[in-house]
Protein backbone atom coordinates (compact mmCIF):
# COMPACT_ATOMS: atom_id res chain seq x y z
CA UNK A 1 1.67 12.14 -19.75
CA UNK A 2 2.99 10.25 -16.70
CA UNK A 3 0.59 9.38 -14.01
CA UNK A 4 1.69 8.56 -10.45
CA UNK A 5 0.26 7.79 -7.22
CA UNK A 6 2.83 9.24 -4.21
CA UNK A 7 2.47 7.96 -0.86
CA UNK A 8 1.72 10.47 2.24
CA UNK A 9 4.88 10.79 3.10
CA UNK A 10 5.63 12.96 -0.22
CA UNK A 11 3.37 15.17 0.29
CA UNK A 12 4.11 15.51 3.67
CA UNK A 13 7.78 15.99 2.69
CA UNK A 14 7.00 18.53 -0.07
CA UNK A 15 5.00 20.31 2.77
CA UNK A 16 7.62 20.62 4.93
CA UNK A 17 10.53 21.35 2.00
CA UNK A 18 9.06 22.69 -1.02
CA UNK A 19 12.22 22.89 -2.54
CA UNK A 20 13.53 19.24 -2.00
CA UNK A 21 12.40 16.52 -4.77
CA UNK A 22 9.00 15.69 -3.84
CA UNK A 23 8.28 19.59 -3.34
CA UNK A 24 9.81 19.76 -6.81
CA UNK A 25 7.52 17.09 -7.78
CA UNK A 26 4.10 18.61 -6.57
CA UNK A 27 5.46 21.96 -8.70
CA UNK A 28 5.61 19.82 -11.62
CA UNK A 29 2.12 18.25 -10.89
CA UNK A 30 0.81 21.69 -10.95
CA UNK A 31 2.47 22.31 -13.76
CA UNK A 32 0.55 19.85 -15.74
CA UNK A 33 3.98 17.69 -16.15
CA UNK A 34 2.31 14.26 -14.75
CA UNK A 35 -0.90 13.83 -13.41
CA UNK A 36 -1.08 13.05 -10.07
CA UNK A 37 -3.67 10.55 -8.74
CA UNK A 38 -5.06 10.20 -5.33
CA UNK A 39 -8.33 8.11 -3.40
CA UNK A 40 -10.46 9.23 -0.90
CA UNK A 41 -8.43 6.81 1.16
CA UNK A 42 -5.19 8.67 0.21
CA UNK A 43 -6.79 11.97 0.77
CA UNK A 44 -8.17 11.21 4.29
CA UNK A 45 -4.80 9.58 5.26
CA UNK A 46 -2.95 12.90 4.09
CA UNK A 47 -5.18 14.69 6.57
CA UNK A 48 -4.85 12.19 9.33
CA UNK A 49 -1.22 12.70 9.15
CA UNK A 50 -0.80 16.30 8.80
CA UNK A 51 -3.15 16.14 12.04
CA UNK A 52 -0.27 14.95 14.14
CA UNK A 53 1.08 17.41 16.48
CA UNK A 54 5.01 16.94 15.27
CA UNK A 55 3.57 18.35 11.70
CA UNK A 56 1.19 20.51 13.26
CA UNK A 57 3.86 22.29 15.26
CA UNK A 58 5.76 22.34 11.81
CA UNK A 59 2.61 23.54 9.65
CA UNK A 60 -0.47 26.12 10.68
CA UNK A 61 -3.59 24.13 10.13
CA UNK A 62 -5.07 26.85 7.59
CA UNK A 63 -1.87 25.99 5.58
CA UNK A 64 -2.53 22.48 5.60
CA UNK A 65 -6.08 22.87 4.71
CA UNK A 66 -5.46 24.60 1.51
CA UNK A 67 -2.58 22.05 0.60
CA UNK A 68 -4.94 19.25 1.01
CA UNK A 69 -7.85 20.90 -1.13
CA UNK A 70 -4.99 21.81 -3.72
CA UNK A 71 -4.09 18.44 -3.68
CA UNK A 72 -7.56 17.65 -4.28
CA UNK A 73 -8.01 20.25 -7.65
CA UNK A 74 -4.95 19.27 -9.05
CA UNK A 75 -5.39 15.55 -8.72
CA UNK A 76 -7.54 12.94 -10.71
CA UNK A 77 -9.70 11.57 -8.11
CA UNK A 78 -9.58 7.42 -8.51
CA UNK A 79 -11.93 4.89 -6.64
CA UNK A 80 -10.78 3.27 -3.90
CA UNK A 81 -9.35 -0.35 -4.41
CA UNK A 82 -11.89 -2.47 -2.76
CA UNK A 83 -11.16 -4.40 0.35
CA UNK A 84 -9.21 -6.77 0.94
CA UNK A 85 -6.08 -5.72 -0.02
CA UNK A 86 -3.34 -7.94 -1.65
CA UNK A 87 -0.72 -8.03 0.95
CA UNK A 88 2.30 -7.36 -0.31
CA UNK A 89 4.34 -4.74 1.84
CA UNK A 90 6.15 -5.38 5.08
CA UNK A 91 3.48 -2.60 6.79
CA UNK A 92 -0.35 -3.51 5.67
CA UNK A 93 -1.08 -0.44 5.86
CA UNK A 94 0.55 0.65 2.65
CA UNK A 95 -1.06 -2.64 0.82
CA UNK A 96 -3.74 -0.17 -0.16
CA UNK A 97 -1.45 2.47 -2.13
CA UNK A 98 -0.40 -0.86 -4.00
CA UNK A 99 -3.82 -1.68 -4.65
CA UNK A 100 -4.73 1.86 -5.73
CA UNK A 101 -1.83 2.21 -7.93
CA UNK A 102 -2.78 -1.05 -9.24
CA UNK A 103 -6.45 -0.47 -10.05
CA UNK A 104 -5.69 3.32 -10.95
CA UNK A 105 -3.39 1.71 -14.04
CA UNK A 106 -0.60 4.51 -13.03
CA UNK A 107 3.06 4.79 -14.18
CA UNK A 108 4.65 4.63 -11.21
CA UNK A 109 3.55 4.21 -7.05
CA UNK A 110 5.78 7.18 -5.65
CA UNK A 111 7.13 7.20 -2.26
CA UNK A 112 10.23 7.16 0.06
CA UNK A 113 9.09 4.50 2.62
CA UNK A 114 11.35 1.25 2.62
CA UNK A 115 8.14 -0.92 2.79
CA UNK A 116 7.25 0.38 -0.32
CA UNK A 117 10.79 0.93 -2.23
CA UNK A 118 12.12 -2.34 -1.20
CA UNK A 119 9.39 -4.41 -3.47
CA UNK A 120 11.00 -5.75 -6.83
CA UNK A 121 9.47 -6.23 -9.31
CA UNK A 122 5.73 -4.93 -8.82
CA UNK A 123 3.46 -3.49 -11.84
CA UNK A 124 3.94 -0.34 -11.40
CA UNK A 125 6.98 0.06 -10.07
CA UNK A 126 8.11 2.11 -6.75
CA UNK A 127 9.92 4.61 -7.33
CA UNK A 128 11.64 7.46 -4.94
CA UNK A 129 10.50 11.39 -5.57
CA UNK A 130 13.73 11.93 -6.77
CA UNK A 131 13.65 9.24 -9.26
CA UNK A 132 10.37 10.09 -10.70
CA UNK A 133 11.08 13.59 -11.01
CA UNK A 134 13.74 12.64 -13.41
CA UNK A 135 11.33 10.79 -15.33
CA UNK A 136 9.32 13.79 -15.19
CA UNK A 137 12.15 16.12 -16.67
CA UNK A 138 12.53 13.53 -19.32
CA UNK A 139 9.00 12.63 -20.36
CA UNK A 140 9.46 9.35 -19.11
């Protein structure tokens, strides 16, 4: 089975439009189609996000809650990369979902941020929600 690590912004996206890709992904994920896998780091960042007011006035808070601790049953729970991270994005803030994805041995670091998909050649790859849902469909 496929196992990914997706960057914030997928879940906020699949949040927000359950029925575009990375809301199509998360469905798959509870599906038991990949495993996703997320850090305490990851988690607390989704929750930091979905805290700002241009998703709160998009999202109740009581929805949010229970997508987070969905996220949270659904997902294998990894360590945390340790400090310091490699720096290999454009934003050093996302050298930790590099790290993560890294030391979590996944398939694939998903997201949609051009910091991340811009990066050649990194073990795993980045890949788009789109892109990995295919992969999902196909079994690889």
């Amino acid at each position: 089975m496929l196992r990914g690590v997706a960057d914030v912004n997928v879940f906020v996206s699949a949040a927000l439009v359950p029925r575009g890709p990375s809301g199509q992904l998360l469905t798959a994920a509870l599906d038991s189609r990949w495993q996703l896998v997320v850090s305490t780091h990851l988690l607390d960042e989704v929750r930091t996000v979905f805290g700002y007011e241009r998703i709160r006035r998009r999202r109740p808070v009581e929805e949010t809650n229970m997508f987070v601790a969905d996220l949270g049953a659904i997902a294998e729970l990894a360590p945390d990369a340790p400090p310091p991270w490699p720096a290999v994005t454009r934003d050093p803030k996302d050298d930790y979902l590099v790290a993560l994805a890294q030391s979590a041995g996944v398939d694939a670091l998903i997201s949609g941020d051009v910091h991340l998909t811009e990066l050649t050649n990194l073990v795993p790859p980045v890949v788009r929600p789109a892109d990995f849902l295919v992969m999902v469909g196909s079994g690889r």
